[in-house]
N, C-alpha and C. Protein backbone atom coordinates (compact mmCIF):
# COMPACT_ATOMS: atom_id res chain seq x y z
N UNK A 1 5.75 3.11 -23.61
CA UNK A 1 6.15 3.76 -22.36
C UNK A 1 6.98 2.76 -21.54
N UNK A 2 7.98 3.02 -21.10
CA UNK A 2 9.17 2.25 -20.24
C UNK A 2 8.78 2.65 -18.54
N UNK A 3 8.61 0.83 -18.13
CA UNK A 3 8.04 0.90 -16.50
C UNK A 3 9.74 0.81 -16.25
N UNK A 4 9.83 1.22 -15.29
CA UNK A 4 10.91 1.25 -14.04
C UNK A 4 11.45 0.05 -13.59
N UNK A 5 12.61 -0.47 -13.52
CA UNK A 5 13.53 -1.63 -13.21
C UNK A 5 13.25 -1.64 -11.66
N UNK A 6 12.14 -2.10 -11.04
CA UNK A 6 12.40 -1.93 -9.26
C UNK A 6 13.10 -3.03 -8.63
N UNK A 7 14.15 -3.41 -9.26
CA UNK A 7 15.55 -3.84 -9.04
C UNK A 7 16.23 -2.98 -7.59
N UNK A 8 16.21 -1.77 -8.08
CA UNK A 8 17.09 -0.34 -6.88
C UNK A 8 16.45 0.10 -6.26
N UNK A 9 16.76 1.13 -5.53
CA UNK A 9 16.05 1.41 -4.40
C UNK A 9 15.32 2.15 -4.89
N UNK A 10 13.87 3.06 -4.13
CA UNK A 10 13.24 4.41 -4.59
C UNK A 10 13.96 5.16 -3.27
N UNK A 11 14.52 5.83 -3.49
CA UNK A 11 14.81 6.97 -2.77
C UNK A 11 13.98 8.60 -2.52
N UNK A 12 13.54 9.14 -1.39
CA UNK A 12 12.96 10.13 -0.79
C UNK A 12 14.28 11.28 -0.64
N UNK A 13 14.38 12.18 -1.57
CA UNK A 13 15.48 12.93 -1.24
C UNK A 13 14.82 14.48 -1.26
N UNK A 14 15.74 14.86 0.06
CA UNK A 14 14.86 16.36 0.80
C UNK A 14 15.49 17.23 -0.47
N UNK A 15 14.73 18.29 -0.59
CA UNK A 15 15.14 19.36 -1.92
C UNK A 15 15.67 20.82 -1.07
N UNK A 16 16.51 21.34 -2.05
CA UNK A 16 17.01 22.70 -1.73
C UNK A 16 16.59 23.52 -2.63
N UNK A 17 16.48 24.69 -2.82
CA UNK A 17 16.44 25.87 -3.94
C UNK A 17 17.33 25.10 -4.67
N UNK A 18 18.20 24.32 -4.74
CA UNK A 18 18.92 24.05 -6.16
C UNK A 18 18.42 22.61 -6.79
N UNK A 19 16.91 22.53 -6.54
CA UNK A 19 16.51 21.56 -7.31
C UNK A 19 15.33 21.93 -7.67
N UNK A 20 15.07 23.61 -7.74
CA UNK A 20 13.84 24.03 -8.48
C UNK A 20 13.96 23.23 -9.99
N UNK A 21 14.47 24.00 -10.92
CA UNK A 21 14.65 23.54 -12.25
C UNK A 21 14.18 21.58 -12.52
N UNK A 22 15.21 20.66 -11.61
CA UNK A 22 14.34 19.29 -11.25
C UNK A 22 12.89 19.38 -10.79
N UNK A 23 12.58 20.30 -9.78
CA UNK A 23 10.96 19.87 -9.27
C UNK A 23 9.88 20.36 -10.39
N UNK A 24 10.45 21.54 -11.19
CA UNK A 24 9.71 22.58 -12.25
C UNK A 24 9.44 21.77 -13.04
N UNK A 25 10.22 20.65 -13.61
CA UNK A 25 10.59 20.04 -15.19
C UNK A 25 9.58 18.46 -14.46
N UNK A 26 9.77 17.85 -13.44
CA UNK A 26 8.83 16.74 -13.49
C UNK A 26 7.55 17.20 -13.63
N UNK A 27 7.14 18.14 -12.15
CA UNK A 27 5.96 18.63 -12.38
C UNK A 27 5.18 18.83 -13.51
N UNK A 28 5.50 19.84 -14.06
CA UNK A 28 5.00 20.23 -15.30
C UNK A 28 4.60 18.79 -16.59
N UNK A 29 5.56 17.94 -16.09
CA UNK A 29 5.28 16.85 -17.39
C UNK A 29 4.35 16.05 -16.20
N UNK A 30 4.48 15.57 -15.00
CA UNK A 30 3.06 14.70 -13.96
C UNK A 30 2.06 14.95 -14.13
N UNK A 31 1.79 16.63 -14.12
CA UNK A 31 0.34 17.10 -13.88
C UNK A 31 -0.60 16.72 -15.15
N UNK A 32 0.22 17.52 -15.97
CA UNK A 32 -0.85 17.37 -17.00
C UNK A 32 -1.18 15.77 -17.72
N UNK A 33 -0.02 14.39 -17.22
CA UNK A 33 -0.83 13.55 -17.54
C UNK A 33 -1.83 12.79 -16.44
N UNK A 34 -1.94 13.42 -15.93
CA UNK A 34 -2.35 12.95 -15.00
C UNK A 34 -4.30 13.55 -14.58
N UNK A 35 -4.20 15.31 -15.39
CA UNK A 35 -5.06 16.20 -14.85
C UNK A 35 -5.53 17.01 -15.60
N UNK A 36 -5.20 16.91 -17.32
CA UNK A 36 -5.30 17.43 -18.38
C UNK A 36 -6.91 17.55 -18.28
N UNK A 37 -7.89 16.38 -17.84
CA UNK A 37 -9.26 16.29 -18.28
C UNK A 37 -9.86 16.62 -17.11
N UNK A 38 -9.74 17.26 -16.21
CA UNK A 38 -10.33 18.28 -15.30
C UNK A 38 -10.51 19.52 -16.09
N UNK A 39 -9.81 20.14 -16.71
CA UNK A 39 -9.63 21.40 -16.85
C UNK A 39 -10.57 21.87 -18.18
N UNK A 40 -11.16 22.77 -18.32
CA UNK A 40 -11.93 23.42 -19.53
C UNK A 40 -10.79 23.71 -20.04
N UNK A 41 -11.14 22.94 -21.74
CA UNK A 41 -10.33 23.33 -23.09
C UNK A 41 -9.18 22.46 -22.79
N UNK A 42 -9.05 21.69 -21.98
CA UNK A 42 -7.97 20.88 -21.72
C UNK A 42 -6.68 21.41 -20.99
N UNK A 43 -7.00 22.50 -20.54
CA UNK A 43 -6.23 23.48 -20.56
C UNK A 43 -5.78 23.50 -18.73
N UNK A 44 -4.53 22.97 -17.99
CA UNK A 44 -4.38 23.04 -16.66
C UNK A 44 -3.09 24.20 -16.29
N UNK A 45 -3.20 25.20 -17.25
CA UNK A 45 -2.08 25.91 -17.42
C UNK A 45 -2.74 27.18 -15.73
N UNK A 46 -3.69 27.22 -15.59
CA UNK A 46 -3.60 27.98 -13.89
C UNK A 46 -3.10 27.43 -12.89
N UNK A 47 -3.78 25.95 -12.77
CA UNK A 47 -3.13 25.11 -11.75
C UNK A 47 -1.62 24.89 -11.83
N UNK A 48 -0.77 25.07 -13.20
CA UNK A 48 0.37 24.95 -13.46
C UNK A 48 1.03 25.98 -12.96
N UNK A 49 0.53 27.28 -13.21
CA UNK A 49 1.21 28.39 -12.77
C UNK A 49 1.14 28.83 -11.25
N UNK A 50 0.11 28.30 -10.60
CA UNK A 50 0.01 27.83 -9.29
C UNK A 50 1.19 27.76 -8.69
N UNK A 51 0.96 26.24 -9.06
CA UNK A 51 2.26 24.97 -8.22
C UNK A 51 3.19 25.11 -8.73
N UNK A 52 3.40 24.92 -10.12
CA UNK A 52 4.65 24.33 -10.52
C UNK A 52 5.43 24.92 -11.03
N UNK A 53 5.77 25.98 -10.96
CA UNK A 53 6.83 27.42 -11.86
C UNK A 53 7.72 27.83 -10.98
N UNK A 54 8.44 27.91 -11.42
CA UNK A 54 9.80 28.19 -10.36
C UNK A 54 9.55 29.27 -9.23
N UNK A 55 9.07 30.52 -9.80
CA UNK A 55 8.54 31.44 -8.91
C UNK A 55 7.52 30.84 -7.54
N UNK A 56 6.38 29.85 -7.66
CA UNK A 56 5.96 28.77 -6.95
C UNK A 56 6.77 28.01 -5.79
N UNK A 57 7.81 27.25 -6.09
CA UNK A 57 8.71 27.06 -6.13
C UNK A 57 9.97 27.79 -4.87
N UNK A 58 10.25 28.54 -5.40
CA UNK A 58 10.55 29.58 -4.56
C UNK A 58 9.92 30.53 -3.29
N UNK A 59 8.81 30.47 -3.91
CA UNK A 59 7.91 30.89 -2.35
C UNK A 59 7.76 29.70 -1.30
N UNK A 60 7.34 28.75 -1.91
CA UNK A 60 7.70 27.61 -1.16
C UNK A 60 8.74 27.37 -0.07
N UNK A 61 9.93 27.54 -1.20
CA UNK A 61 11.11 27.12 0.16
C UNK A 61 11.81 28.17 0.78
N UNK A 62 10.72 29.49 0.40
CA UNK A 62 10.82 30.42 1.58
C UNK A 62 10.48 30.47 2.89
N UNK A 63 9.14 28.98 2.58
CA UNK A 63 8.11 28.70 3.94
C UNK A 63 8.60 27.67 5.06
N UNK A 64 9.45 28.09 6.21
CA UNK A 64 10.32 27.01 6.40
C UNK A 64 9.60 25.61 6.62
N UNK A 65 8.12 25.98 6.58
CA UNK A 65 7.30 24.74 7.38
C UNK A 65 7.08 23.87 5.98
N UNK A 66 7.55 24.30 4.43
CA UNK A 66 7.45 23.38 3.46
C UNK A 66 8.31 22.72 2.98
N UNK A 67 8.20 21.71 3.03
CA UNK A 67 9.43 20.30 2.63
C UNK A 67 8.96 19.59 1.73
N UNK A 68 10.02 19.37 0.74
CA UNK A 68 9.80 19.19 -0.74
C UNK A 68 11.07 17.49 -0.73
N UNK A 69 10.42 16.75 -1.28
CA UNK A 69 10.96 15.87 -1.42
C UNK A 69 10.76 14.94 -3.03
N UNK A 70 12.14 14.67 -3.63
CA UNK A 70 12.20 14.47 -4.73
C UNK A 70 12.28 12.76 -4.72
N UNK A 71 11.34 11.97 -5.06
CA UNK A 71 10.82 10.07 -5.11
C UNK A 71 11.89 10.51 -6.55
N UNK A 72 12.85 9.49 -6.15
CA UNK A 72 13.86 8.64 -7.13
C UNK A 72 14.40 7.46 -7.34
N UNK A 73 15.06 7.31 -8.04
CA UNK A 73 15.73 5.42 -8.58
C UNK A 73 16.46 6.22 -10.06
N UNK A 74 17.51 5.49 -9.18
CA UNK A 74 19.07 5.69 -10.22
C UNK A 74 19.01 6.96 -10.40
N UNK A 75 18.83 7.66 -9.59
CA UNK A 75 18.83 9.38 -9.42
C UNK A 75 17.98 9.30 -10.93
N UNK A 76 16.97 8.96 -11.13
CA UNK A 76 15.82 9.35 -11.81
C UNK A 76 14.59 9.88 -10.94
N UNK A 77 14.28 11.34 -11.63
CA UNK A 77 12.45 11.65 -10.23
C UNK A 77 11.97 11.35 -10.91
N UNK A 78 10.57 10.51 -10.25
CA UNK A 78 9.85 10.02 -10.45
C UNK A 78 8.91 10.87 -10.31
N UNK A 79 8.89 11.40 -9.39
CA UNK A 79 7.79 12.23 -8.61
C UNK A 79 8.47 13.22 -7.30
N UNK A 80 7.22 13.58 -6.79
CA UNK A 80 7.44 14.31 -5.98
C UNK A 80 6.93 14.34 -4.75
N UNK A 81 7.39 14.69 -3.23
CA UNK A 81 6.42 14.73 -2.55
C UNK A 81 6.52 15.98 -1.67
N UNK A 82 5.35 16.83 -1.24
CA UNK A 82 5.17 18.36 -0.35
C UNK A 82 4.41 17.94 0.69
N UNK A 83 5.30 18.36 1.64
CA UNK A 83 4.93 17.90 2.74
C UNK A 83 4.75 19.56 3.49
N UNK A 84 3.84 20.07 4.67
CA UNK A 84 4.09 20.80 5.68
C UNK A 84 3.82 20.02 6.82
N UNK A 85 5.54 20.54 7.38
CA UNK A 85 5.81 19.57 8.71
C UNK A 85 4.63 20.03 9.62
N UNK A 86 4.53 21.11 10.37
CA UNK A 86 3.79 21.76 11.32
C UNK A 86 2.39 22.12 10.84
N UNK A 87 1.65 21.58 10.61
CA UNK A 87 0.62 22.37 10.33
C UNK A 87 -0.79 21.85 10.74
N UNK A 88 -1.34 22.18 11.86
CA UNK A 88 -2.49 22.18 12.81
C UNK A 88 -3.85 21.54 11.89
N UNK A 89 -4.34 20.78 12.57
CA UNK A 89 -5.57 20.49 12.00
C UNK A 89 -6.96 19.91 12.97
N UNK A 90 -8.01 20.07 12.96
CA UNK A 90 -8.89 19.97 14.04
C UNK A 90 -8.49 20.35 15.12
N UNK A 91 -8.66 19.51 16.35
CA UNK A 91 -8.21 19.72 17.25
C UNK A 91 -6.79 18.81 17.66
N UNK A 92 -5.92 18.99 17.01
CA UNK A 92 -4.08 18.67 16.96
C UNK A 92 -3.49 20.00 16.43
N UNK A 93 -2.62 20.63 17.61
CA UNK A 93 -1.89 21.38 17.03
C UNK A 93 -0.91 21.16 16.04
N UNK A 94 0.05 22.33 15.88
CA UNK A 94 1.08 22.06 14.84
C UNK A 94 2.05 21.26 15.20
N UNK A 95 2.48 20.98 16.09
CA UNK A 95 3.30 20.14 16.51
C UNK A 95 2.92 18.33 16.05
N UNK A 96 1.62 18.37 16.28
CA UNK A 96 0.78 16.96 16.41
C UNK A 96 0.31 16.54 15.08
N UNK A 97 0.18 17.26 14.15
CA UNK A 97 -0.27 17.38 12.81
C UNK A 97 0.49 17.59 11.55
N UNK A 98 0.84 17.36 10.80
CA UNK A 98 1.55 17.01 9.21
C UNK A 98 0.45 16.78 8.39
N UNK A 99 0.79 17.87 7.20
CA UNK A 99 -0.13 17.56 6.02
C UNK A 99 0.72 16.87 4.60
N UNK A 100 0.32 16.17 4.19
CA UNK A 100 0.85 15.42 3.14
C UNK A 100 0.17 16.74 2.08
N UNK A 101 0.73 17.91 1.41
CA UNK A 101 0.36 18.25 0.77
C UNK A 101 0.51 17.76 -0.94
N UNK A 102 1.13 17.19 -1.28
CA UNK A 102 1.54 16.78 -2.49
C UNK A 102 2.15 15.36 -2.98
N UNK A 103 0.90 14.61 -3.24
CA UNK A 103 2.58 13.14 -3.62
C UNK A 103 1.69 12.84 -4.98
N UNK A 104 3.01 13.42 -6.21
CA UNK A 104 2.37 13.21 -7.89
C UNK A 104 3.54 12.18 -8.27
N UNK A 105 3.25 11.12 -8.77
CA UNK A 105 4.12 10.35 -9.58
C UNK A 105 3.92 10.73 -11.22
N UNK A 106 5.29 10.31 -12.15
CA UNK A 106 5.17 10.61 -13.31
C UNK A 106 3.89 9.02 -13.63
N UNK A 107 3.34 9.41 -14.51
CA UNK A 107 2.84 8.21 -15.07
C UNK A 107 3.29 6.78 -15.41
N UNK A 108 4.52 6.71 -15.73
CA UNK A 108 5.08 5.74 -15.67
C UNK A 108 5.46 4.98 -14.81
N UNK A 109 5.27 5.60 -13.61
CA UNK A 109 5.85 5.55 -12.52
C UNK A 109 5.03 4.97 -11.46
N UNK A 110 3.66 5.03 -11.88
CA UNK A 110 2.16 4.44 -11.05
C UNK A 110 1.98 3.14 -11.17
N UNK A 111 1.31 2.62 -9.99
CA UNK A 111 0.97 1.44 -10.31
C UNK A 111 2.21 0.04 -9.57
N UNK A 112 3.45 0.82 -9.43
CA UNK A 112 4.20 -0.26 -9.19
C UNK A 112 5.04 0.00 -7.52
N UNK A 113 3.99 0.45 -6.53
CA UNK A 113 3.98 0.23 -5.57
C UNK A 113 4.86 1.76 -4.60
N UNK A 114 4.94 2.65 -5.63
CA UNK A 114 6.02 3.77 -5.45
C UNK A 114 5.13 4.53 -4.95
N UNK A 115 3.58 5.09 -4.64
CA UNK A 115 2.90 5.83 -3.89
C UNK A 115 3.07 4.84 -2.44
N UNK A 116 2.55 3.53 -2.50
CA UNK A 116 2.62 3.04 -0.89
C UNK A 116 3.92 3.52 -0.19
N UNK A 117 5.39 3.71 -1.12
CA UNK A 117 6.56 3.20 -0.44
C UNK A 117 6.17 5.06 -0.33
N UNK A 118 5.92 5.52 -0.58
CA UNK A 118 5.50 7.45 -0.09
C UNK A 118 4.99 7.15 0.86
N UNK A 119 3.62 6.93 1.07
CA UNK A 119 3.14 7.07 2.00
C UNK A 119 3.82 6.38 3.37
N UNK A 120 4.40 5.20 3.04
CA UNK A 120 4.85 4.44 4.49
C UNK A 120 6.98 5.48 5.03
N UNK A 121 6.72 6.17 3.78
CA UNK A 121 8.15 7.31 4.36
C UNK A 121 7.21 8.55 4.86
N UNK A 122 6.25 8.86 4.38
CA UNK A 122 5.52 9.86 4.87
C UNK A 122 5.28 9.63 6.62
N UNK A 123 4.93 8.51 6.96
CA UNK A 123 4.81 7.96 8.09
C UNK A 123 6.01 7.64 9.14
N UNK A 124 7.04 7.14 8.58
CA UNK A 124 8.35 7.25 8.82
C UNK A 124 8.80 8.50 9.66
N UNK A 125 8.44 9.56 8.58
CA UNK A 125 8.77 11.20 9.20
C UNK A 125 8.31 12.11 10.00
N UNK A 126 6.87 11.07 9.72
CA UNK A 126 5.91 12.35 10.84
C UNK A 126 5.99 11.71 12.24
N UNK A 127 6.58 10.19 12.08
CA UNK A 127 7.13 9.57 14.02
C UNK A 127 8.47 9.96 14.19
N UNK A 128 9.20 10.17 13.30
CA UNK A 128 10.44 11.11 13.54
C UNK A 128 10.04 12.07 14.38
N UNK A 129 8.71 12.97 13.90
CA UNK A 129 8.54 14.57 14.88
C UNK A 129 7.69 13.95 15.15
N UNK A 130 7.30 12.59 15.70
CA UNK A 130 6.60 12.71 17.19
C UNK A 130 5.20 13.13 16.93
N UNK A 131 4.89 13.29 15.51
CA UNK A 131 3.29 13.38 15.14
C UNK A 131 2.09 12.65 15.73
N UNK A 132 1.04 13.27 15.68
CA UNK A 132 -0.16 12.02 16.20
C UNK A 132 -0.89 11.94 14.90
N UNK A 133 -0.64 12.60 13.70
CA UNK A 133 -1.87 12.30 12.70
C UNK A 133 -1.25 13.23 11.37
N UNK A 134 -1.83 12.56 10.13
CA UNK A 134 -1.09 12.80 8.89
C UNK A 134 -2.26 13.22 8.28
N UNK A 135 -2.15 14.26 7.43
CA UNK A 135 -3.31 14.96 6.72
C UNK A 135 -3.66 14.98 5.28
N UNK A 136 -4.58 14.82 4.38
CA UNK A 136 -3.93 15.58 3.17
C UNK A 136 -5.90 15.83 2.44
N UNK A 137 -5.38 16.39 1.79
CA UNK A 137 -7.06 16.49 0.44
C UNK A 137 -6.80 15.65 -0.45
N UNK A 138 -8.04 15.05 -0.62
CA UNK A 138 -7.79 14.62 -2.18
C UNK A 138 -9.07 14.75 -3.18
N UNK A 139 -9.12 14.74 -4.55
CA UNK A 139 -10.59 15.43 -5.26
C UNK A 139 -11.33 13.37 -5.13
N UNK A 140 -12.43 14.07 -5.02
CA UNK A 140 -13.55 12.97 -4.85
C UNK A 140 -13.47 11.87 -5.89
N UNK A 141 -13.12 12.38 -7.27
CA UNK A 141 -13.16 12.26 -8.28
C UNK A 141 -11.66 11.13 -8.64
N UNK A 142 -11.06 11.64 -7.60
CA UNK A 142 -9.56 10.88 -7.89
C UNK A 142 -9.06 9.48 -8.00
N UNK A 143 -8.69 8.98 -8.85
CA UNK A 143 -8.15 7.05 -8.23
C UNK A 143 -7.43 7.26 -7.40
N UNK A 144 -6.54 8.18 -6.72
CA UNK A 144 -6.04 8.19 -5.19
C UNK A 144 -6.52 8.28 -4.59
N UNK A 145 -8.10 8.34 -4.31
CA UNK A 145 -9.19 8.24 -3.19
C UNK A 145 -8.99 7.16 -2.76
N UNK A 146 -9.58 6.10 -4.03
CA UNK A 146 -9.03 4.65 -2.91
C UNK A 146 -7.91 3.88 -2.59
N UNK A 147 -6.37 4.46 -3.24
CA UNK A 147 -5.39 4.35 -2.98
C UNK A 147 -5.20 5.11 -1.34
N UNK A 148 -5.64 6.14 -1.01
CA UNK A 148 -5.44 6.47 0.20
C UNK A 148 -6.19 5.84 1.31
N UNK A 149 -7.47 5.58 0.57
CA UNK A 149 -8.64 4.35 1.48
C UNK A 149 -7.77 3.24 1.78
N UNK A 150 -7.31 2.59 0.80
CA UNK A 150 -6.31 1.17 1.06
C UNK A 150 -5.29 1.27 2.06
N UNK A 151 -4.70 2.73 2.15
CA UNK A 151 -3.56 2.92 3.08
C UNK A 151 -3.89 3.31 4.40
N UNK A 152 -5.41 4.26 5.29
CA UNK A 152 -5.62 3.68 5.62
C UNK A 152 -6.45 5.18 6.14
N UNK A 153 -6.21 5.70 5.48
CA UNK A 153 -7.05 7.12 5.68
C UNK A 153 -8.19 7.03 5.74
N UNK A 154 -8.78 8.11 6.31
CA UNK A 154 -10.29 8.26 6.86
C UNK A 154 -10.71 9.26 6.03
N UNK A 155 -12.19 9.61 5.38
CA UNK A 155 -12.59 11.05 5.27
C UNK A 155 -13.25 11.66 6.57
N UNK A 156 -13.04 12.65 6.77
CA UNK A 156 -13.61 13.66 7.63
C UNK A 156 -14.81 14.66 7.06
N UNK A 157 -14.43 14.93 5.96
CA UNK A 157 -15.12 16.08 5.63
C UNK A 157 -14.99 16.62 4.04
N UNK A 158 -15.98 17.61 3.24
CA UNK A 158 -15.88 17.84 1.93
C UNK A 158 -16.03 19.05 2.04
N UNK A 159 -15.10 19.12 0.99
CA UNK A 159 -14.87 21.14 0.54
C UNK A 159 -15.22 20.77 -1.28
N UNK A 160 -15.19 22.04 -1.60
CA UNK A 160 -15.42 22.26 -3.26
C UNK A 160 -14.42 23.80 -3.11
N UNK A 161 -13.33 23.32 -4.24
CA UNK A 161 -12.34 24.19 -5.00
C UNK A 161 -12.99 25.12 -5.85
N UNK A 162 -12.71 26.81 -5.75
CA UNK A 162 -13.24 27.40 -6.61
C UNK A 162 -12.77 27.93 -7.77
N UNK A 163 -11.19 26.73 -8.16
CA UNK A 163 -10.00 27.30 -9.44
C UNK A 163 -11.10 27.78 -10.26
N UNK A 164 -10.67 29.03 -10.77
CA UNK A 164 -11.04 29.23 -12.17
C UNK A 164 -10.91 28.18 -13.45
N UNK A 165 -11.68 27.80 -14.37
CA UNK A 165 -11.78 26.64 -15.33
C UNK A 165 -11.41 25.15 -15.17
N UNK A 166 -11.82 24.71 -13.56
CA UNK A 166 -11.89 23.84 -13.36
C UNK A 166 -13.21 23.28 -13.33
N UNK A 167 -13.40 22.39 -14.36
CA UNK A 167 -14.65 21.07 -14.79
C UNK A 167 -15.68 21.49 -13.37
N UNK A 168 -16.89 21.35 -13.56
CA UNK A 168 -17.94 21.14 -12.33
C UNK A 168 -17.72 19.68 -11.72
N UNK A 169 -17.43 19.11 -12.27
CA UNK A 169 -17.64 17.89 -11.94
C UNK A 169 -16.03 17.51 -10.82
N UNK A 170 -15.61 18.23 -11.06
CA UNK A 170 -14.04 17.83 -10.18
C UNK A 170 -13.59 19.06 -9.78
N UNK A 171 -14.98 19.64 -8.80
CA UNK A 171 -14.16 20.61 -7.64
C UNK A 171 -14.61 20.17 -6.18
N UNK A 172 -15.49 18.95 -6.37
CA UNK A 172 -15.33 18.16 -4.53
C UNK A 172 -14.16 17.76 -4.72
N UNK A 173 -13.55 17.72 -2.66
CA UNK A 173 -12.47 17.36 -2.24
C UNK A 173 -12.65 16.71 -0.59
N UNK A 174 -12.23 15.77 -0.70
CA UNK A 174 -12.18 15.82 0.43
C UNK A 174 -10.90 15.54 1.42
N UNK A 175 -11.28 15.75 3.06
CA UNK A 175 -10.09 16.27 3.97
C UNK A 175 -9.93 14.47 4.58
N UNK A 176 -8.91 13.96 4.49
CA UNK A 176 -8.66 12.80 4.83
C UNK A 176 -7.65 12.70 6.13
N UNK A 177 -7.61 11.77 7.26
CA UNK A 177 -7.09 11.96 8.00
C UNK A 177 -6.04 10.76 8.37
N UNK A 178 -5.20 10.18 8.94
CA UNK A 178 -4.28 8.60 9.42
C UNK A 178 -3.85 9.04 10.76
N UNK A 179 -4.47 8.40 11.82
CA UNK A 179 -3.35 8.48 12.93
C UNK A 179 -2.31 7.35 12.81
N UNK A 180 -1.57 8.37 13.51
CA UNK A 180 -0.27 7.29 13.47
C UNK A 180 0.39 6.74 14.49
């Protein structure tokens, strides 16, 4: 497997409907190395049809409050990141609140400092709009638990996911919080 020359920059580039086909084609190859062994039978083809299918995709950037951002180097994606700008949480309205809904790197791609440089653009954007606090879930179960612990998130609170043929063991989640 070939690590990444971080020689160049990683670049955060905002997506249009004309980079479904790009967000469809990483996705689909991130998830499943990443999430293959959650799933009964090995199988993450719901969660796939979920998120990551163009139709997905498309509802998405029907939602004006969802912003899709494509993590690159040498116009290679790496990953991805889903953000909703506005979106209320406890007591912070929408204005005050940003959820980090999505940041998947390809596998190759982990490990060499390209989630921190997310998260510290994630932060970047939400003092752009003047945010007071950055949101996101993550499964209990996850090594981004303490990647998000390190960065500097809090837990608040635990939910359990009720996907169909998702493992017992990896449907806690919990709601993590960063003021900023």
């Amino acid at each position: 497997m070939e690590r990444i020359n971080m020689d160049s920059e990683i670049v955060f580039r905002k997506c249009s409907e004309n980079d479904i086909d790009n967000l469809v084609r990483i996705s689909q190859q991130f998830y499943p190395e990443h999430y293959t062994h959650i799933w009964k039978n090995n199988d993450p083809s719901y969660y796939i049809i979920l998120s990551f299918t163009p139709e997905a995709f498309i509802n998405d950037f029907k939602t004006p409050n969802i912003i899709y951002f494509l993590i690159e180097k040498d116009n290679n994606p790496l990953g991805l990141l889903k953000i909703r700008r506005d979106q209320e949480f406890l007591n912070f309205n929408k204005n005050e609140a940003l959820q980090l809904e999505k940041i998947y790197l390809l596998k190759q791609s982990t490990g060499l400092g390209i989630g921190r440089k997310g998260i510290e653009f994630t932060k970047e954007y939400s003092k752009s709009l003047n945010k007071k606090v950055i949101w996101l879930d993550v499964m209990t179960t996850s090594p981004a638990l303490n990647f998000y612990q390190k960065n500097g998130f809090k837990t608040i609170s635990f939910y359990d996911l009720d996907y169909p043929g998702l493992k017992d063991g990896y449907r806690e989640m919990q709601r993590m919080v960063l003021a900023i």
